[in-house]
Protein backbone atom coordinates (compact mmCIF):
# COMPACT_ATOMS: atom_id res chain seq x y z
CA UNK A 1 -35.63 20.28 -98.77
CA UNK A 2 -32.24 21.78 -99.96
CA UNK A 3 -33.95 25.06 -99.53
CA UNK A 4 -34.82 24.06 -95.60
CA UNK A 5 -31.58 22.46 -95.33
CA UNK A 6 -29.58 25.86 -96.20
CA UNK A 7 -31.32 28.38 -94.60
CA UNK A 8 -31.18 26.14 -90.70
CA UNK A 9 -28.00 25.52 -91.54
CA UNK A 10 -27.26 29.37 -92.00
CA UNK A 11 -29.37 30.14 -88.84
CA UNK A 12 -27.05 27.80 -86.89
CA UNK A 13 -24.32 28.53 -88.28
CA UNK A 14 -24.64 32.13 -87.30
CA UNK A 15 -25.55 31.10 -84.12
CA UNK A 16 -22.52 29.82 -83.48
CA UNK A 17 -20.07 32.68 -84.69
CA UNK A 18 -21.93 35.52 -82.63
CA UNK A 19 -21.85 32.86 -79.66
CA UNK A 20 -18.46 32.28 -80.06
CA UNK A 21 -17.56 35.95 -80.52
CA UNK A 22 -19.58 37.28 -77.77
CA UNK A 23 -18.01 34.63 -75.71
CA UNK A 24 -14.44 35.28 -76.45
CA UNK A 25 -15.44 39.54 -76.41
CA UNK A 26 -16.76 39.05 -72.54
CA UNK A 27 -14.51 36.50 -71.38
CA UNK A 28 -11.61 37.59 -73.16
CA UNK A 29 -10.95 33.86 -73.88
CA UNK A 30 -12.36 30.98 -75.26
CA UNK A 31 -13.39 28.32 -73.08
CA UNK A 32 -14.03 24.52 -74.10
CA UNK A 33 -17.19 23.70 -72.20
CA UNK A 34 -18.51 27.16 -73.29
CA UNK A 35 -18.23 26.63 -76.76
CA UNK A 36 -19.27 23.36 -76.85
CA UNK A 37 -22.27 24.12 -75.02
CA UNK A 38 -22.94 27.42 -77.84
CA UNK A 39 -22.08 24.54 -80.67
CA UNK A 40 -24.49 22.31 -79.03
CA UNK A 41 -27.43 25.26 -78.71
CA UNK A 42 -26.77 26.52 -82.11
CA UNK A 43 -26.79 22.99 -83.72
CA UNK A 44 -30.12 22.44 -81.85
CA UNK A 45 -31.92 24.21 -85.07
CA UNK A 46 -31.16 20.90 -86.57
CA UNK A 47 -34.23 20.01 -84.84
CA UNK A 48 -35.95 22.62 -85.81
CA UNK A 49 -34.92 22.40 -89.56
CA UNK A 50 -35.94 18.87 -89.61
CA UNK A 51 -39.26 19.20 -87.77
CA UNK A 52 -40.33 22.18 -89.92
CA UNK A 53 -39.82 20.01 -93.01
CA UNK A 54 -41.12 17.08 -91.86
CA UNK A 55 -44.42 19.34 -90.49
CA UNK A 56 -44.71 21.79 -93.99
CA UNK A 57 -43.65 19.32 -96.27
CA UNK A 58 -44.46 15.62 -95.50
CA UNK A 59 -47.61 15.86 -93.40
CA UNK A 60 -45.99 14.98 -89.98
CA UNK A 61 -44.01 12.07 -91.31
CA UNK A 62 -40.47 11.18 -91.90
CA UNK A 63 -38.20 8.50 -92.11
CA UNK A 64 -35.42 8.02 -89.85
CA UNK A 65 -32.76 8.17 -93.05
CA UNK A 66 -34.37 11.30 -94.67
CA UNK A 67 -34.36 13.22 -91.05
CA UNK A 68 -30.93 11.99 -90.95
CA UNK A 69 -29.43 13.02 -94.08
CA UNK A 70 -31.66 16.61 -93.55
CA UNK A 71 -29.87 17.21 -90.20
CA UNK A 72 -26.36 16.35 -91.36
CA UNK A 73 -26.80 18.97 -94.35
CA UNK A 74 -28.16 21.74 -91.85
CA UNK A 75 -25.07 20.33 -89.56
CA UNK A 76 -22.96 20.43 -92.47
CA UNK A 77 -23.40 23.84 -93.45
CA UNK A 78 -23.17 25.39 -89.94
CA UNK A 79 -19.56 23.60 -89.90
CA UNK A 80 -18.61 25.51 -92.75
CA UNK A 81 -20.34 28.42 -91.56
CA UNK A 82 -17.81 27.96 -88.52
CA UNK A 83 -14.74 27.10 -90.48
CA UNK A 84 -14.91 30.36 -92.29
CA UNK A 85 -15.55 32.59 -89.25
CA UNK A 86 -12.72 31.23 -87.89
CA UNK A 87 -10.49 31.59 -90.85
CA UNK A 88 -11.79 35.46 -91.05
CA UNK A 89 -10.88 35.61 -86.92
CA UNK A 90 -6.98 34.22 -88.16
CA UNK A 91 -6.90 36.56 -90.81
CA UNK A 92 -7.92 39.47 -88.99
CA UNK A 93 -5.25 38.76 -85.80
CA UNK A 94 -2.83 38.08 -88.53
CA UNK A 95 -2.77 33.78 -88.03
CA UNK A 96 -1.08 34.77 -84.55
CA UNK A 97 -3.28 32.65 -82.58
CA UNK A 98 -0.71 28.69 -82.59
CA UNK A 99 1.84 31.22 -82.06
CA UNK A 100 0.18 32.50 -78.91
CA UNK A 101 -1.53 28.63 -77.84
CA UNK A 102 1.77 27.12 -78.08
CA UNK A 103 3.64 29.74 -76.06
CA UNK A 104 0.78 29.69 -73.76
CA UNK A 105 1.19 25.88 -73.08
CA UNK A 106 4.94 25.76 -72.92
CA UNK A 107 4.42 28.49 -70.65
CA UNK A 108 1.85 26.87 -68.26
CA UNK A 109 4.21 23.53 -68.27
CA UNK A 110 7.57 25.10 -67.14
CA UNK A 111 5.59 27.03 -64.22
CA UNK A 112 4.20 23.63 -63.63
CA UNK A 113 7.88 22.39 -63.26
CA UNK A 114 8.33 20.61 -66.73
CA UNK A 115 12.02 20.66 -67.75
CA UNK A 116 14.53 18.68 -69.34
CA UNK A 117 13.54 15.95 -71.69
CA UNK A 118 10.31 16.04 -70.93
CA UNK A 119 10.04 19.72 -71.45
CA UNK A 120 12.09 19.03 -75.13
CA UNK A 121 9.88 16.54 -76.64
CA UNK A 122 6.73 18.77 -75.61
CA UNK A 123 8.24 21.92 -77.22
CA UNK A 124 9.62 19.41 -80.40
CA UNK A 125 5.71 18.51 -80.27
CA UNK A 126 4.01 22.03 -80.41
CA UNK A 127 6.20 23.09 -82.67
CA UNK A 128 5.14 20.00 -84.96
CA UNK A 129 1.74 20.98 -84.47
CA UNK A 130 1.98 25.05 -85.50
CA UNK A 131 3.91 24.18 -88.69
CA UNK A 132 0.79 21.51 -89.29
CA UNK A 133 -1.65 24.47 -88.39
CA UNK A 134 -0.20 26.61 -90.66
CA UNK A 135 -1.14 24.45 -94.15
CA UNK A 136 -4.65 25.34 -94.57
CA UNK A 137 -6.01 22.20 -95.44
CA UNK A 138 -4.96 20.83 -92.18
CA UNK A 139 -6.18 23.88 -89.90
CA UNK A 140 -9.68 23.98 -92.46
CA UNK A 141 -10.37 19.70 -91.21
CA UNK A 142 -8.95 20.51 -87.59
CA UNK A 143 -11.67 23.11 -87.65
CA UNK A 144 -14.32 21.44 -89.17
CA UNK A 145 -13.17 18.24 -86.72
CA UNK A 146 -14.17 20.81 -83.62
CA UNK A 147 -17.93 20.98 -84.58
CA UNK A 148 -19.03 18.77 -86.83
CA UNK A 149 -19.04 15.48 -84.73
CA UNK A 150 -21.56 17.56 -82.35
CA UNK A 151 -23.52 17.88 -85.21
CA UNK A 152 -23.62 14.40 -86.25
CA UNK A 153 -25.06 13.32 -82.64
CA UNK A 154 -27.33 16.11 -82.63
CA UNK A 155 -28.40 15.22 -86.23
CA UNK A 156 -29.19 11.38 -84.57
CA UNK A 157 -30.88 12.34 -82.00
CA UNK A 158 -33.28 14.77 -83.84
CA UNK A 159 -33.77 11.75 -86.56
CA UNK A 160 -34.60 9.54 -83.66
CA UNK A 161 -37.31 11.43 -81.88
CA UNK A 162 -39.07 13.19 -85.01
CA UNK A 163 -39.44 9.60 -87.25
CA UNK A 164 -41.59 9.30 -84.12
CA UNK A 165 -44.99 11.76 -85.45
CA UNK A 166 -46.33 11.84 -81.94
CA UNK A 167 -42.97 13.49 -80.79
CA UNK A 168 -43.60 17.12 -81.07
CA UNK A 169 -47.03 17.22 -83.71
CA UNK A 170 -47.54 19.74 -86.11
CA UNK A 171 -50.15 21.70 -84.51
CA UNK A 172 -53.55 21.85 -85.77
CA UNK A 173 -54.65 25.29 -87.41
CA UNK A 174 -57.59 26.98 -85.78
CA UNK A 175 -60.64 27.37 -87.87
CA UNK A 176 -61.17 30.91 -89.18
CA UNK A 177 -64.59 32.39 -87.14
C-alpha cells in the first residue's frame, strides 16, 4: 500500500507542477480558478491510486477508512510535491514574488481610488503579511494550506464511491484462446 500510495502521489504531484508551470508559461500569470481546477485534475489520481489498490490488492473490496487514509497519503505527498516546486519557483526568481503581489495589490487599490486611512491600514497589512511570508515555516503551511484541503475532499469522495465494489469493478480478464 505505501508503495501505491507513493508512486500516485508522485504522479499527481507532478501533475500539478507541469500544470501549474505550463499555466503560468502561457498565461504569463497564475490564475485561481485555473489552478484549482489543475489541483483538482491532478489530485483526481487519488482515485485512481485507491481503485488500483483496492482492484490488485484486496479483490475489489475496501473499507471506507482504509480508502480514506490511502487517498490522504497519495494527497499528502502531491502537497509536498507542490510545496517544493514552489519553493524551487521562489528560489529561482530570487523570493521576489510577495514583493511583486503586494505591490501589485497596493497598486490595483490606489487606481481603484483607495487612499488615506484606508489605504494605510491595507499597506500596514501587506506589509504584515510579506515579513510573515518570508519565515519559511509560515510560507511552507501557507503553501501546503493552498492544496491540500482539495485533496482531503477529493480523498472523501474517492473513499465514498470505491467502498461501493459495484462503483467502477475491476474488470474481468479474458481467457487466453
Amino acid at each position: 500500500m505505501a508503495r501505491t500510495i507513493l508512486i500516485y502521489g508522485l504522479i499527481s504531484g507532478l501533475i500539478i507542477v507541469l500544470g501549474s508551470t505550463g499555466t503560468i508559461a502561457v498565461f504569463g500569470h497564475g490564475s485561481v480558478w485555473l489552478g484549482y481546477l489543475v489541483m483538482l485534475i491532478a489530485l483526481s489520481v487519488v482515485l485512481v491510486g485507491v481503485k488500483q489498490h483496492r482492484d490488485q490488492a484486496l479483490g475489489g473490496v475496501i473499507r471506507f477508512h482504509t480508502a480514506l487514509l490511502m487517498g490522504l497519503g497519495i494527497a499528502g505527498i502531491a502537497s509536498v510535491a507542490y510545496v517544493a516546486a514552489w519553493e524551487a519557483y521562489l528560489a529561482a526568481t530570487h523570493y521576489v514574488y510577495m514583493d511583486q503581489y503586494t505591490a501589485q495589490i497596493l497598486a490595483a487599490k490606489r487606481a481603484a481610488g483607495v487612499t488615506g486611512a484606508a489605504y494605510a491600514k491595507l499597506a500596514a497589512q501587506m506589509e504584515t503579511m510579506r515579513r510573515q511570508y518570508a519565515n519559511p515555516l509560515y510560507r511552507f503551511a501557507m503553501t501546503f494550506a493552498e492544496i491540500f484541503p482539495v485533496g482531503l475532499l477529493v480523498a472523501l469522495v474517492s473513499a465514498a464511491l470505491l467502498r461501493n465494489p459495484r462503483f467502477l469493478p475491476a474488470r474481468s480478464r479474458p481467457l487466453a484462446a
